[in-house]
PDB file of N, CA and C in Angstrom:
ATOM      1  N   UNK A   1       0.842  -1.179   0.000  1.00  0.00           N
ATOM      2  CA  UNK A   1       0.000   0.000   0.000  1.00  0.00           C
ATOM      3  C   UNK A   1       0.889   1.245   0.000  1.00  0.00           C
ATOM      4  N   UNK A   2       0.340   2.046  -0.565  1.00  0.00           N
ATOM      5  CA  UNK A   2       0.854   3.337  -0.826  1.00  0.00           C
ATOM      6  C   UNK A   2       0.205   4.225   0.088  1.00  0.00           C
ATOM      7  N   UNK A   3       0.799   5.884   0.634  1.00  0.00           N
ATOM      8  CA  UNK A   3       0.023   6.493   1.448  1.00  0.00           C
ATOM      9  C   UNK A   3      -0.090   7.934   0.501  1.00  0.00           C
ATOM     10  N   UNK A   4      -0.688   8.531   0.406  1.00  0.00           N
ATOM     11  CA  UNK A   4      -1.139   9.794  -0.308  1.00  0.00           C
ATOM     12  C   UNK A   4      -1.726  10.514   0.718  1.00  0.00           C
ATOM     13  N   UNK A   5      -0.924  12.204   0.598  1.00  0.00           N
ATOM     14  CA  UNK A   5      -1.689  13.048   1.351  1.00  0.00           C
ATOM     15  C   UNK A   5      -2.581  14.060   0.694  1.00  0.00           C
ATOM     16  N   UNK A   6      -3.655  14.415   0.753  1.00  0.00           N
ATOM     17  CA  UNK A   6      -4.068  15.716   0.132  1.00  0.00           C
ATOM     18  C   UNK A   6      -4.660  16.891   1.024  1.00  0.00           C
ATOM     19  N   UNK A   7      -5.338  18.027   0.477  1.00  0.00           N
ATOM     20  CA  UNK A   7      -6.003  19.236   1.169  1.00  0.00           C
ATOM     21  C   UNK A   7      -6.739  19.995   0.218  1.00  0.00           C
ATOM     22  N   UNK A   8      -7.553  20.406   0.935  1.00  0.00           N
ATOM     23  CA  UNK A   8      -8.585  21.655  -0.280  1.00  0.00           C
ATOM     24  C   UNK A   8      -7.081  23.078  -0.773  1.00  0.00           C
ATOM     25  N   UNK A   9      -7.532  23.536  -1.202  1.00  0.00           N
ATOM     26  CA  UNK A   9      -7.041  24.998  -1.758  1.00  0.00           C
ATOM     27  C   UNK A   9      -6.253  26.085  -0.270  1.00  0.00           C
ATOM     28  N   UNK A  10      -6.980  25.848   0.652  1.00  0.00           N
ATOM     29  CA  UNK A  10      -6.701  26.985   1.652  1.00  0.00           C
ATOM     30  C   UNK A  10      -5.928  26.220   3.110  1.00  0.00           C
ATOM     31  N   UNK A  11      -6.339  24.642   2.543  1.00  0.00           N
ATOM     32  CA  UNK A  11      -5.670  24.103   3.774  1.00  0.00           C
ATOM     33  C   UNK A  11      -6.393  23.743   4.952  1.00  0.00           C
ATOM     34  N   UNK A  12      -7.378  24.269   4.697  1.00  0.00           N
ATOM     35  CA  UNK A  12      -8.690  23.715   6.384  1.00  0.00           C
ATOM     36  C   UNK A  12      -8.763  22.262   6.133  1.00  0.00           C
ATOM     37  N   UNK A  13      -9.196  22.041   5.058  1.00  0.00           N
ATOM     38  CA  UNK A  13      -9.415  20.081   5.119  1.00  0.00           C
ATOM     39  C   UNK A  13      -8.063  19.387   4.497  1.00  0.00           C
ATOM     40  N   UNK A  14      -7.500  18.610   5.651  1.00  0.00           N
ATOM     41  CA  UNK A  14      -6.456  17.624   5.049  1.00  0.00           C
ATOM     42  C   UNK A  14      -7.199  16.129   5.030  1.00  0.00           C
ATOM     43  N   UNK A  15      -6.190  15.382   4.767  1.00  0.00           N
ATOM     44  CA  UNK A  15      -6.512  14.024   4.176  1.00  0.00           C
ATOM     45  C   UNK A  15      -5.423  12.767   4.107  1.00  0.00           C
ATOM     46  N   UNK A  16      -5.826  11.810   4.600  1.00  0.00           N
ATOM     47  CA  UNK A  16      -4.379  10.510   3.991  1.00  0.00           C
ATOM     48  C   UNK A  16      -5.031   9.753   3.776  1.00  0.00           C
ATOM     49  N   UNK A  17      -4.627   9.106   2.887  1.00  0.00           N
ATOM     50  CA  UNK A  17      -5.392   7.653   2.818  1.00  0.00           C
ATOM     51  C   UNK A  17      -4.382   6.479   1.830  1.00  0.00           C
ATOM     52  N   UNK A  18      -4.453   5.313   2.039  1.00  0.00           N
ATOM     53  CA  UNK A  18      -3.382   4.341   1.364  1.00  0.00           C
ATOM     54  C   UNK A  18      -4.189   3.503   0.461  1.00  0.00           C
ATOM     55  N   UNK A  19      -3.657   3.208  -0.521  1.00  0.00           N
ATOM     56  CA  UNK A  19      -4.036   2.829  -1.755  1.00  0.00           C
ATOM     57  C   UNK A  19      -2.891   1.532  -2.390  1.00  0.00           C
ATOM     58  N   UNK A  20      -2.896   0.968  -3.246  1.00  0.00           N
ATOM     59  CA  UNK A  20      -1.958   0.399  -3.767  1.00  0.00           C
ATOM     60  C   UNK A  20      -1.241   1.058  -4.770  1.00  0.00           C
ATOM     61  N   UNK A  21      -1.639   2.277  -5.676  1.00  0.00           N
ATOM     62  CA  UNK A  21      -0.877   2.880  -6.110  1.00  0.00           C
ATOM     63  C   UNK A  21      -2.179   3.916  -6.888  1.00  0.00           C
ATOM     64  N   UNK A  22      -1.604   4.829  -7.475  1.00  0.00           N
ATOM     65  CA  UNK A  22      -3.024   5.160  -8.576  1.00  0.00           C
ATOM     66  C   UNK A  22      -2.308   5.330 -10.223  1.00  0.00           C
ATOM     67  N   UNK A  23      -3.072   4.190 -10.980  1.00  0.00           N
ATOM     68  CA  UNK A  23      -2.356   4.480 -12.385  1.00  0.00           C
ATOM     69  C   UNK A  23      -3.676   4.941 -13.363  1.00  0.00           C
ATOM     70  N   UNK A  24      -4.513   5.167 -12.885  1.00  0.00           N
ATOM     71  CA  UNK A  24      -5.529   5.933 -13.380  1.00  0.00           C
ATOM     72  C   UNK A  24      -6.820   6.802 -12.883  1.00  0.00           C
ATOM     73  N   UNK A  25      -7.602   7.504 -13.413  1.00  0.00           N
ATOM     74  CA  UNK A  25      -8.574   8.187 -12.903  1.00  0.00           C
ATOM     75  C   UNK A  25      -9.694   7.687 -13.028  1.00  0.00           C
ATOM     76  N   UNK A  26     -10.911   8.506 -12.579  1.00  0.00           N
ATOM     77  CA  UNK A  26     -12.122   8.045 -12.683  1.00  0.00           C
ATOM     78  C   UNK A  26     -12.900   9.551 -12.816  1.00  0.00           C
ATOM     79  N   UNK A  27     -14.229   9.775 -13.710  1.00  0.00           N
ATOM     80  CA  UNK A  27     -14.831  10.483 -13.692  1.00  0.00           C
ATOM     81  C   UNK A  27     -16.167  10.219 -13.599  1.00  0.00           C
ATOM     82  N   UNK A  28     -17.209  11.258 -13.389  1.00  0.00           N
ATOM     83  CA  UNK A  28     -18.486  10.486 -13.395  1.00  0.00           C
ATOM     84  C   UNK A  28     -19.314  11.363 -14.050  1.00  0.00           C
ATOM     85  N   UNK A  29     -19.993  11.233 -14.721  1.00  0.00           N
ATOM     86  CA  UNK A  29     -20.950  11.628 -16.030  1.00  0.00           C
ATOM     87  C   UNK A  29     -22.378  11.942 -15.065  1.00  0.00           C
ATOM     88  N   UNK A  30     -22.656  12.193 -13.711  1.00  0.00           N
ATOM     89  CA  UNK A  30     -23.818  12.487 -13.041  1.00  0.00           C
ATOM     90  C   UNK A  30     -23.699  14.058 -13.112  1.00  0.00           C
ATOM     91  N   UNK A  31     -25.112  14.507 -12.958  1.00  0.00           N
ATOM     92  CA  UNK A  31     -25.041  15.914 -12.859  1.00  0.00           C
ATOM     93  C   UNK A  31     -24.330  17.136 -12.274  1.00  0.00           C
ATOM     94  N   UNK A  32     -24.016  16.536 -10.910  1.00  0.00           N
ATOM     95  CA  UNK A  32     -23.403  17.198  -9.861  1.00  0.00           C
ATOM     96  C   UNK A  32     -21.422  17.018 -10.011  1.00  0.00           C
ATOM     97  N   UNK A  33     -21.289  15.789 -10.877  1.00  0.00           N
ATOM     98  CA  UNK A  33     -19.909  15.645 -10.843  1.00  0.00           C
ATOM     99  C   UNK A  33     -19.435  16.273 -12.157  1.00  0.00           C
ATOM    100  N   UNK A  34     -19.986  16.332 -13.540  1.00  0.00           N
ATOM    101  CA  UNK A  34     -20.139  16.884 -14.685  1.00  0.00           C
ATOM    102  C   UNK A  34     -19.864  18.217 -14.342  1.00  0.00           C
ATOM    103  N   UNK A  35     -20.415  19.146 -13.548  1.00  0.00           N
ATOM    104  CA  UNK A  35     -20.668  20.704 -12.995  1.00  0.00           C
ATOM    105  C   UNK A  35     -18.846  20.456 -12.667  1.00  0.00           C
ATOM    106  N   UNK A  36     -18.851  19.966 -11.869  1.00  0.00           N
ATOM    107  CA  UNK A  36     -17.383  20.060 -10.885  1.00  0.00           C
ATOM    108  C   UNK A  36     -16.223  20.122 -11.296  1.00  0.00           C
ATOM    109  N   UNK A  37     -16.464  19.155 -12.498  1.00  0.00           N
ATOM    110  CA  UNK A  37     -14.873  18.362 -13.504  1.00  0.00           C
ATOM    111  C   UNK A  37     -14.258  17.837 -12.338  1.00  0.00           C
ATOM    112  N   UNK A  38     -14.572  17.090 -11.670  1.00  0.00           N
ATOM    113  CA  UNK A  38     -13.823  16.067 -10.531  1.00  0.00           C
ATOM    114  C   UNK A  38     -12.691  15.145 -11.286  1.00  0.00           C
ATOM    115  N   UNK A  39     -11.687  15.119 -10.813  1.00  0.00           N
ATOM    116  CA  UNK A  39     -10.824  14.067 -11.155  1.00  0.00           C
ATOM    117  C   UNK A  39     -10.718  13.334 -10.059  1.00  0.00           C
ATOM    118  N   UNK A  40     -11.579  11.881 -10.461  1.00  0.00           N
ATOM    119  CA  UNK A  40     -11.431  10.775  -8.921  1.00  0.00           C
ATOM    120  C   UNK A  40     -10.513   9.604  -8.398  1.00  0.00           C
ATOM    121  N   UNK A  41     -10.553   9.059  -7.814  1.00  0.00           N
ATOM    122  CA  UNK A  41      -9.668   8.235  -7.710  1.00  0.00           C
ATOM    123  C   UNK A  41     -10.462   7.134  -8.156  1.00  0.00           C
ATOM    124  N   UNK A  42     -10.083   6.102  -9.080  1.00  0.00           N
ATOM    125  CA  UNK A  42     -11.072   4.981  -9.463  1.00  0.00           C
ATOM    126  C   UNK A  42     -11.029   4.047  -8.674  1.00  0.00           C
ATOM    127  N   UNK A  43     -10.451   3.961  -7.200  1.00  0.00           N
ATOM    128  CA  UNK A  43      -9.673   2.828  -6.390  1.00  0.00           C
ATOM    129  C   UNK A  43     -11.320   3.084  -5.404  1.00  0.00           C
ATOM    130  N   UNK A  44     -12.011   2.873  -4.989  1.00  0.00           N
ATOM    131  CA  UNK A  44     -12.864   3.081  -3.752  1.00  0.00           C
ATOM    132  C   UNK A  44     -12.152   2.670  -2.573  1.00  0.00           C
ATOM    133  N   UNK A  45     -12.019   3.915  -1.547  1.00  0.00           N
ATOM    134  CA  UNK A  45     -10.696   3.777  -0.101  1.00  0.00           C
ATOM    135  C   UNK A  45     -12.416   3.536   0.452  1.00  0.00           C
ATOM    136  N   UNK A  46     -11.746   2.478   1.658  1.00  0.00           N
ATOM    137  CA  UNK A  46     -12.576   1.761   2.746  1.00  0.00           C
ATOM    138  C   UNK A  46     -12.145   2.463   3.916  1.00  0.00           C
ATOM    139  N   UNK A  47     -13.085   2.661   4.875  1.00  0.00           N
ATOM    140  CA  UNK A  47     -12.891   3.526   6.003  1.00  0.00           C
ATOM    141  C   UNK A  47     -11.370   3.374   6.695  1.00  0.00           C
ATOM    142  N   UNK A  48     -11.034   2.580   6.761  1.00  0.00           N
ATOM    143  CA  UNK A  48      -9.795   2.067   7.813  1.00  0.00           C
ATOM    144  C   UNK A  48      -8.900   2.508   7.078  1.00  0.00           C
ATOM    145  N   UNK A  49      -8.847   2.822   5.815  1.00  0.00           N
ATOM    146  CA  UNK A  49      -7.853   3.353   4.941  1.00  0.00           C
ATOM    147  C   UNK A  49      -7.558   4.653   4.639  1.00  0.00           C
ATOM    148  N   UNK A  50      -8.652   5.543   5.222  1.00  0.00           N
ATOM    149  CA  UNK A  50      -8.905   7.090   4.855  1.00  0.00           C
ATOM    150  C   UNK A  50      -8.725   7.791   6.312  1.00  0.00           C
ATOM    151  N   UNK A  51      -7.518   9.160   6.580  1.00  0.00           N
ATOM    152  CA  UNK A  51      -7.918   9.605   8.210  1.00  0.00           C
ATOM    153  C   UNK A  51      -8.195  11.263   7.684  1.00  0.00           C
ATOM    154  N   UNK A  52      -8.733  11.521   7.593  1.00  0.00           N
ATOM    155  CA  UNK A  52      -9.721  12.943   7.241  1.00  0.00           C
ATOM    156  C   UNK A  52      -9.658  14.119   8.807  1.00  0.00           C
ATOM    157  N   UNK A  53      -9.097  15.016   8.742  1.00  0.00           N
ATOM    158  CA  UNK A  53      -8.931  15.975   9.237  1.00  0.00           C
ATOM    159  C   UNK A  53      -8.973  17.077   9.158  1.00  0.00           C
ATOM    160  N   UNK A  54     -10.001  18.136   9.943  1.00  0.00           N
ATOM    161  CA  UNK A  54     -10.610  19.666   8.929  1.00  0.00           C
ATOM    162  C   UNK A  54     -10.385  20.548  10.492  1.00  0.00           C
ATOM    163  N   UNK A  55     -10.179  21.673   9.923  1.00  0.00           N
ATOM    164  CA  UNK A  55     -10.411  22.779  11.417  1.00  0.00           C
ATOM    165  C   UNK A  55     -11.419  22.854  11.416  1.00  0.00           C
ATOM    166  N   UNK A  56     -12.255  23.484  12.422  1.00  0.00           N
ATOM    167  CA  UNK A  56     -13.886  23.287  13.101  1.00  0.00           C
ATOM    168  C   UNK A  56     -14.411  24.093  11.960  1.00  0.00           C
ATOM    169  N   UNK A  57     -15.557  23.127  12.255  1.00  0.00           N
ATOM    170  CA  UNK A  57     -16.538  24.059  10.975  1.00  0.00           C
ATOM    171  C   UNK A  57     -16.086  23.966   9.453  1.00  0.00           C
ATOM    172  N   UNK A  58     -15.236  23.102   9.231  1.00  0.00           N
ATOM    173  CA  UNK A  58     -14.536  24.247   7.776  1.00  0.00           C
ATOM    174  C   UNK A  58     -14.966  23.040   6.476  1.00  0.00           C
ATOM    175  N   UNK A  59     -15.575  21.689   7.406  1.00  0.00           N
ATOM    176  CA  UNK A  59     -15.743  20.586   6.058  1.00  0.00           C
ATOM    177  C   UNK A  59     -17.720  20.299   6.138  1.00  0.00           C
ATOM    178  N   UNK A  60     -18.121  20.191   4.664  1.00  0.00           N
ATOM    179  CA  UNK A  60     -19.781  20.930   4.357  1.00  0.00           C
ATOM    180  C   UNK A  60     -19.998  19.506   3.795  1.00  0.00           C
ATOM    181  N   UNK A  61     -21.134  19.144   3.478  1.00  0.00           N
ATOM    182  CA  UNK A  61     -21.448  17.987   2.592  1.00  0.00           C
ATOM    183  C   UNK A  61     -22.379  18.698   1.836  1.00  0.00           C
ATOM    184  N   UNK A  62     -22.821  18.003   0.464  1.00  0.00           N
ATOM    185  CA  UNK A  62     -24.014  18.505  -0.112  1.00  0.00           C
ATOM    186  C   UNK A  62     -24.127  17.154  -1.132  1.00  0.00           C
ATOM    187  N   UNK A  63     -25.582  16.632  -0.479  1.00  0.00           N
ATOM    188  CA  UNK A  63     -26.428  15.375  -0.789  1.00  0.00           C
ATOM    189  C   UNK A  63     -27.704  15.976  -1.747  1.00  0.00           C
ATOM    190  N   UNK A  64     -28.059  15.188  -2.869  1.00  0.00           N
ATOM    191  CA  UNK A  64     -28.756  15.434  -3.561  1.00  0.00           C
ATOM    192  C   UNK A  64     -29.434  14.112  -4.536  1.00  0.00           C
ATOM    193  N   UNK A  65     -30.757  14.190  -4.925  1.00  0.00           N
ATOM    194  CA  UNK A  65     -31.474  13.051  -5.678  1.00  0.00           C
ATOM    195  C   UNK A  65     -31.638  11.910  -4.718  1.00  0.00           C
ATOM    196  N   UNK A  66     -31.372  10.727  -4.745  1.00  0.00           N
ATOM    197  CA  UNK A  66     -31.592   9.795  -3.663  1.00  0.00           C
ATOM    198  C   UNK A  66     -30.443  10.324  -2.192  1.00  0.00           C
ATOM    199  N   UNK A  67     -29.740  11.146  -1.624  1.00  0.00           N
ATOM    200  CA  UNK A  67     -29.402  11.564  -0.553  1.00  0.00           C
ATOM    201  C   UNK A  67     -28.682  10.357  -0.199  1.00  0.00           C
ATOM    202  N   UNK A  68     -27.921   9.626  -1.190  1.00  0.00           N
ATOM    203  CA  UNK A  68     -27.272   8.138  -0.251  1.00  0.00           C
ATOM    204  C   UNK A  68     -25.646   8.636  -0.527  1.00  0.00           C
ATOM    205  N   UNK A  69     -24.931   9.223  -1.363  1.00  0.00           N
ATOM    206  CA  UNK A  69     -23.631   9.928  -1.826  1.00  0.00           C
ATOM    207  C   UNK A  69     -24.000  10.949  -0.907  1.00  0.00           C
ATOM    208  N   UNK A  70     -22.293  11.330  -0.473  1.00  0.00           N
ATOM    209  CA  UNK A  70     -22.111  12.425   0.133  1.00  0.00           C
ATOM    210  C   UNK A  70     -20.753  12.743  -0.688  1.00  0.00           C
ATOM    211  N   UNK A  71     -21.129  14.481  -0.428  1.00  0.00           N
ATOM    212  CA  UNK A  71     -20.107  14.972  -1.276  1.00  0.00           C
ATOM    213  C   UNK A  71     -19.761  16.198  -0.631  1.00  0.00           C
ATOM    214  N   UNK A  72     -18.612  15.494  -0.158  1.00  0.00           N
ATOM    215  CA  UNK A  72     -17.769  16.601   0.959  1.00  0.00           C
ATOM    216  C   UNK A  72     -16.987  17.899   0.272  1.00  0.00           C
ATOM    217  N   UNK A  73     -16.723  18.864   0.718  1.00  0.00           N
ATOM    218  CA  UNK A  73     -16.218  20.130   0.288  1.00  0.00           C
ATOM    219  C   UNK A  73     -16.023  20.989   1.606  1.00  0.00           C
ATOM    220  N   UNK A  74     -14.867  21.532   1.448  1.00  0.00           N
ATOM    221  CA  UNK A  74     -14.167  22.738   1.756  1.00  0.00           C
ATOM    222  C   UNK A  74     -15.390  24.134   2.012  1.00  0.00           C
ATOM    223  N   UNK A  75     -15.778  24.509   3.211  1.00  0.00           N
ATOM    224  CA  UNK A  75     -16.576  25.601   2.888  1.00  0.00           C
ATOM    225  C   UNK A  75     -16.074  26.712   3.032  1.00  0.00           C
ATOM    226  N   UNK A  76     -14.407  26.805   3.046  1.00  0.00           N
ATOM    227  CA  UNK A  76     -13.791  28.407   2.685  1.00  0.00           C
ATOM    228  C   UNK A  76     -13.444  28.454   1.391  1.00  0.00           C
ATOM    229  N   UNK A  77     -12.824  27.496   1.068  1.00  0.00           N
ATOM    230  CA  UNK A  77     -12.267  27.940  -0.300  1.00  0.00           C
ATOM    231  C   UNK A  77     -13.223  27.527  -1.071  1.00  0.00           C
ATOM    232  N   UNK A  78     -14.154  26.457  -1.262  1.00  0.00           N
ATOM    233  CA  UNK A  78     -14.785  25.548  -2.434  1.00  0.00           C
ATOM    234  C   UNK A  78     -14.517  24.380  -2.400  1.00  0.00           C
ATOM    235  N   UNK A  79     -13.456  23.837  -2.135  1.00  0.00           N
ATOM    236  CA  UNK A  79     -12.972  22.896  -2.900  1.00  0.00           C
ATOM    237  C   UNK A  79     -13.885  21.476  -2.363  1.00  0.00           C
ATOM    238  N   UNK A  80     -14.143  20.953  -3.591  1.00  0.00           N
ATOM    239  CA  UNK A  80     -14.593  19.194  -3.208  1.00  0.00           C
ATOM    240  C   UNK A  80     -13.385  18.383  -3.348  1.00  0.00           C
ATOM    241  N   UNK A  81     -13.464  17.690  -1.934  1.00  0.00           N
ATOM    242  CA  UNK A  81     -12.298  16.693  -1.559  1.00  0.00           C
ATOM    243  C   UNK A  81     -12.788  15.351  -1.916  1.00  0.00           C
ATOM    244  N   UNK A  82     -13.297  14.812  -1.767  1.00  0.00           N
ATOM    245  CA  UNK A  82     -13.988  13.586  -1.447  1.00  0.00           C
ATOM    246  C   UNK A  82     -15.859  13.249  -1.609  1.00  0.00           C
ATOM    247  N   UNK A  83     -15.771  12.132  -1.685  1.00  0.00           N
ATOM    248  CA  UNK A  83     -17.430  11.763  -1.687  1.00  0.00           C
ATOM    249  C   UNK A  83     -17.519  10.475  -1.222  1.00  0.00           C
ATOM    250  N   UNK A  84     -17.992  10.548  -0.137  1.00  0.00           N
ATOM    251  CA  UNK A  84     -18.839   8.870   0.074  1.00  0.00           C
ATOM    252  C   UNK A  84     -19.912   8.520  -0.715  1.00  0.00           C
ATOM    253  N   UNK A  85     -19.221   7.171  -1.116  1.00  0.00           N
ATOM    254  CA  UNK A  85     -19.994   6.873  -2.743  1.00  0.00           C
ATOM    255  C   UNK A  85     -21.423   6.569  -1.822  1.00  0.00           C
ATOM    256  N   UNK A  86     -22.086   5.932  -2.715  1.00  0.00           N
ATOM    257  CA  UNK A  86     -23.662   5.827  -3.623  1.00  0.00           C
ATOM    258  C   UNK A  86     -23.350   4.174  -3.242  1.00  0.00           C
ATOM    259  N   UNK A  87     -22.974   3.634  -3.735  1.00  0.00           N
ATOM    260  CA  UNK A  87     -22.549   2.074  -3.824  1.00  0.00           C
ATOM    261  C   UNK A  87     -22.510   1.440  -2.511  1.00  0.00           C
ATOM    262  N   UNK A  88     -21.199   2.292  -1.915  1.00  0.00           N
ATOM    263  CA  UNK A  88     -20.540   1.081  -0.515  1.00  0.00           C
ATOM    264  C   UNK A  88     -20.602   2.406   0.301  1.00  0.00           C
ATOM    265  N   UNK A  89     -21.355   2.649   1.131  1.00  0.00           N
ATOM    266  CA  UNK A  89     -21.447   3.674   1.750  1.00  0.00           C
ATOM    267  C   UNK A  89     -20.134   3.495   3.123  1.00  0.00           C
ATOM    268  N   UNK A  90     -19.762   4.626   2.822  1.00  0.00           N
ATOM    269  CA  UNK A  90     -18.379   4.735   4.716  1.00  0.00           C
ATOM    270  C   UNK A  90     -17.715   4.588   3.942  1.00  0.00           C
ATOM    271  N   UNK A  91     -17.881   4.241   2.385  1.00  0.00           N
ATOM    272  CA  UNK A  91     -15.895   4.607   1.834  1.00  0.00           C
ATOM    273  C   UNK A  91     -16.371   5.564   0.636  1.00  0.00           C
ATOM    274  N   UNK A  92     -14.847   5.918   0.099  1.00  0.00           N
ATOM    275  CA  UNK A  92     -14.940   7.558  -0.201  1.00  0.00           C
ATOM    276  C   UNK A  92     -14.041   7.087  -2.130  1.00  0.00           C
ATOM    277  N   UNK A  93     -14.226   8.505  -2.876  1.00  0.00           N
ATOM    278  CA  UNK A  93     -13.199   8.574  -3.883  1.00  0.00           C
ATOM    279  C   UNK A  93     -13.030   9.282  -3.441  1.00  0.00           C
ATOM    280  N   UNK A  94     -11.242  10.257  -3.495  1.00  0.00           N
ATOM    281  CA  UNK A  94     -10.616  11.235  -3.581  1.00  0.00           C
ATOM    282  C   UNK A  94     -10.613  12.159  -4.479  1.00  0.00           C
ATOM    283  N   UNK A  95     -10.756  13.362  -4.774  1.00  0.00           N
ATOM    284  CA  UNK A  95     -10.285  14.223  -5.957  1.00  0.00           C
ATOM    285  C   UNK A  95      -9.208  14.268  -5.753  1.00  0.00           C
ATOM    286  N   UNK A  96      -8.673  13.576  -6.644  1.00  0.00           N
ATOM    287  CA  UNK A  96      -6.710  13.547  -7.100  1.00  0.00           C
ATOM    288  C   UNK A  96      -6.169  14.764  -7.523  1.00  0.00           C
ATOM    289  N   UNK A  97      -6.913  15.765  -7.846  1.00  0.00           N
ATOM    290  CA  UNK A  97      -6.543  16.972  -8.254  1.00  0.00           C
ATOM    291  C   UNK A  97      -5.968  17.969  -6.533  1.00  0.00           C
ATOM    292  N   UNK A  98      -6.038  17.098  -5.593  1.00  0.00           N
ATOM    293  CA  UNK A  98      -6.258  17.559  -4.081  1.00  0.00           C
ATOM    294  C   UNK A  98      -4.635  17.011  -3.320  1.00  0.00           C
ATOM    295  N   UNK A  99      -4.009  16.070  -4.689  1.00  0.00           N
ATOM    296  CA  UNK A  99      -2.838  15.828  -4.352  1.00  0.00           C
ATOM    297  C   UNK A  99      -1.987  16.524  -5.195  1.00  0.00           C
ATOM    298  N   UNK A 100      -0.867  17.233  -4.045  1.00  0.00           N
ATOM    299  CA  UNK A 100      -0.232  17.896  -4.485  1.00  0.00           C
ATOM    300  C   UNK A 100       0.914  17.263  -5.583  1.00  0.00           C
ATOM    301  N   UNK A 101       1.570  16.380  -5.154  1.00  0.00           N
ATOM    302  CA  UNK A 101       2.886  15.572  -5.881  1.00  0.00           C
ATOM    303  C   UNK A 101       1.797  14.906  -7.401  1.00  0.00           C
ATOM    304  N   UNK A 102       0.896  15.018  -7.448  1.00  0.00           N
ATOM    305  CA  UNK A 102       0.377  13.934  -8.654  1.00  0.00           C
ATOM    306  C   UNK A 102      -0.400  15.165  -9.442  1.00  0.00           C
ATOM    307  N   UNK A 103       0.072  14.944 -10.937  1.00  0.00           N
ATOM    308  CA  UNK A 103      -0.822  15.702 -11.907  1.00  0.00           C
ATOM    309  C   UNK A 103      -1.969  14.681 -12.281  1.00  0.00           C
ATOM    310  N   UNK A 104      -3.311  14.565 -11.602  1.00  0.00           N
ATOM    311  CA  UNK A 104      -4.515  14.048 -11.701  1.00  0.00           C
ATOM    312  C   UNK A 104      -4.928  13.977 -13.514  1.00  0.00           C
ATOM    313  N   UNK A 105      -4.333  15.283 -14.003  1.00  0.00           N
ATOM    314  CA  UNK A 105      -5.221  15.781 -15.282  1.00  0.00           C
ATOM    315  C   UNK A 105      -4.208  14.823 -16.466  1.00  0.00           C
ATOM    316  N   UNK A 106      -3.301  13.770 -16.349  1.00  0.00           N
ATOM    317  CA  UNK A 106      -2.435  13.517 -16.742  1.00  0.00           C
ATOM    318  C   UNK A 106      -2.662  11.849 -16.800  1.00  0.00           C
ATOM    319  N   UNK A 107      -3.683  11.511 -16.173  1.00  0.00           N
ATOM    320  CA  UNK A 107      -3.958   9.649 -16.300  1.00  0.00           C
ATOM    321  C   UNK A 107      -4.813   9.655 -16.616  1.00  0.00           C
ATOM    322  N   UNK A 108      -4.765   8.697 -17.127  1.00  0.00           N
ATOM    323  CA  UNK A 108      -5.761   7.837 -17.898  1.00  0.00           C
ATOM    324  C   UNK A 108      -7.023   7.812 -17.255  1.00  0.00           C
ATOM    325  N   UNK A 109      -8.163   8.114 -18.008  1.00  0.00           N
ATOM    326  CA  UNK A 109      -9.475   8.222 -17.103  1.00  0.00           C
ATOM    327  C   UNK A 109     -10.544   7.073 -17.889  1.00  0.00           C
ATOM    328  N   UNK A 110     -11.570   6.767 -16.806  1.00  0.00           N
ATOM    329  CA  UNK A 110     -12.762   5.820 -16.771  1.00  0.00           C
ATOM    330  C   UNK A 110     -13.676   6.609 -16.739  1.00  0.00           C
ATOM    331  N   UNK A 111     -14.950   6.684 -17.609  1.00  0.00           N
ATOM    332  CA  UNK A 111     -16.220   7.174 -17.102  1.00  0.00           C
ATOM    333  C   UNK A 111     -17.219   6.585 -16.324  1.00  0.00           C
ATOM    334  N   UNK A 112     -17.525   7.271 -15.470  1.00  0.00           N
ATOM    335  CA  UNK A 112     -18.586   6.205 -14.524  1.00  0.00           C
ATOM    336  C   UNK A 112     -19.825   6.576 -14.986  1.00  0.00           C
ATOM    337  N   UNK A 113     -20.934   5.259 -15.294  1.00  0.00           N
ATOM    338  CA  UNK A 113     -22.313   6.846 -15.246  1.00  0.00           C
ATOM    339  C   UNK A 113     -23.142   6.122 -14.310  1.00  0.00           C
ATOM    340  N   UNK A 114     -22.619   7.618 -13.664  1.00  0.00           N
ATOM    341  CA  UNK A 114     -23.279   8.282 -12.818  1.00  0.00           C
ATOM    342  C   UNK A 114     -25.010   8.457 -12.993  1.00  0.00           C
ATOM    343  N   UNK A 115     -25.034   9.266 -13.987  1.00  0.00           N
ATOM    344  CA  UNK A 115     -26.013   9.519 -14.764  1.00  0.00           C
ATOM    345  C   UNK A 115     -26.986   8.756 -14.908  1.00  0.00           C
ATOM    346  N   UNK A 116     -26.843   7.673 -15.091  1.00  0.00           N
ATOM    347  CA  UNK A 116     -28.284   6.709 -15.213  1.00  0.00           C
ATOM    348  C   UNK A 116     -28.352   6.045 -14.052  1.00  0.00           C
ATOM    349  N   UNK A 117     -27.920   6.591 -12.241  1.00  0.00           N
ATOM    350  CA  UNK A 117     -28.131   5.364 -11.045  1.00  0.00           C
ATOM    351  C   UNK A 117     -29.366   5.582 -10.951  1.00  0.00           C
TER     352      UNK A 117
END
């Protein structure tokens, strides 16, 4: 396993989580992720694998259509970090664009659709 750190834009929400490596992306063709241009991690991290850390107040969710995805964000700067999927609820994708050492916009991507759950 590999460990990856990330953070929103301003630094209130950090993040680690271990993976086996990431050699590609994931995107999702749903309404709310389409708006965003999310670059995800296509790996789904399981709770024991993710340690999520925000200063008070500073991490927002915003649930929408069936309310079973959560989609965490930064409420100073904007930024969406993460989402607890739709699927396996308590584990998350990353926006890889949230790691600093990795150009996200640079692998190979999967479309998910989103769009027709």
């Amino acid at each position: 396993m590999k460990k990856f750190e990330g953070s929103c834009h301003c630094g209130s929400v950090k993040f680690t989580f271990s993976i086996p490596d990431i050699d590609h992306a994931m995107r999702c063709d749903c309404s709310l992720c389409s708006r965003k241009g999310m670059v995800m991690s296509a790996t789904v991290i399981p709770p024991e694998e993710i340690k999520i850390r925000s200063e008070q107040d500073a991490l927002s969710t915003y649930q929408f259509g069936t309310e079973s995805a959560r989609h965490y964000f930064c409420n100073r700067c904007g930024i969406h970090t993460f989402v607890e999927t739709r699927l396996n609820p308590g584990h998350y994708r990353v926006n890889l664009g949230c790691i600093d050492e990795l150009d996200a916009l640079r692998l190979p991507e999967i479309i998910y659709d989103g769009r027709n759950l």
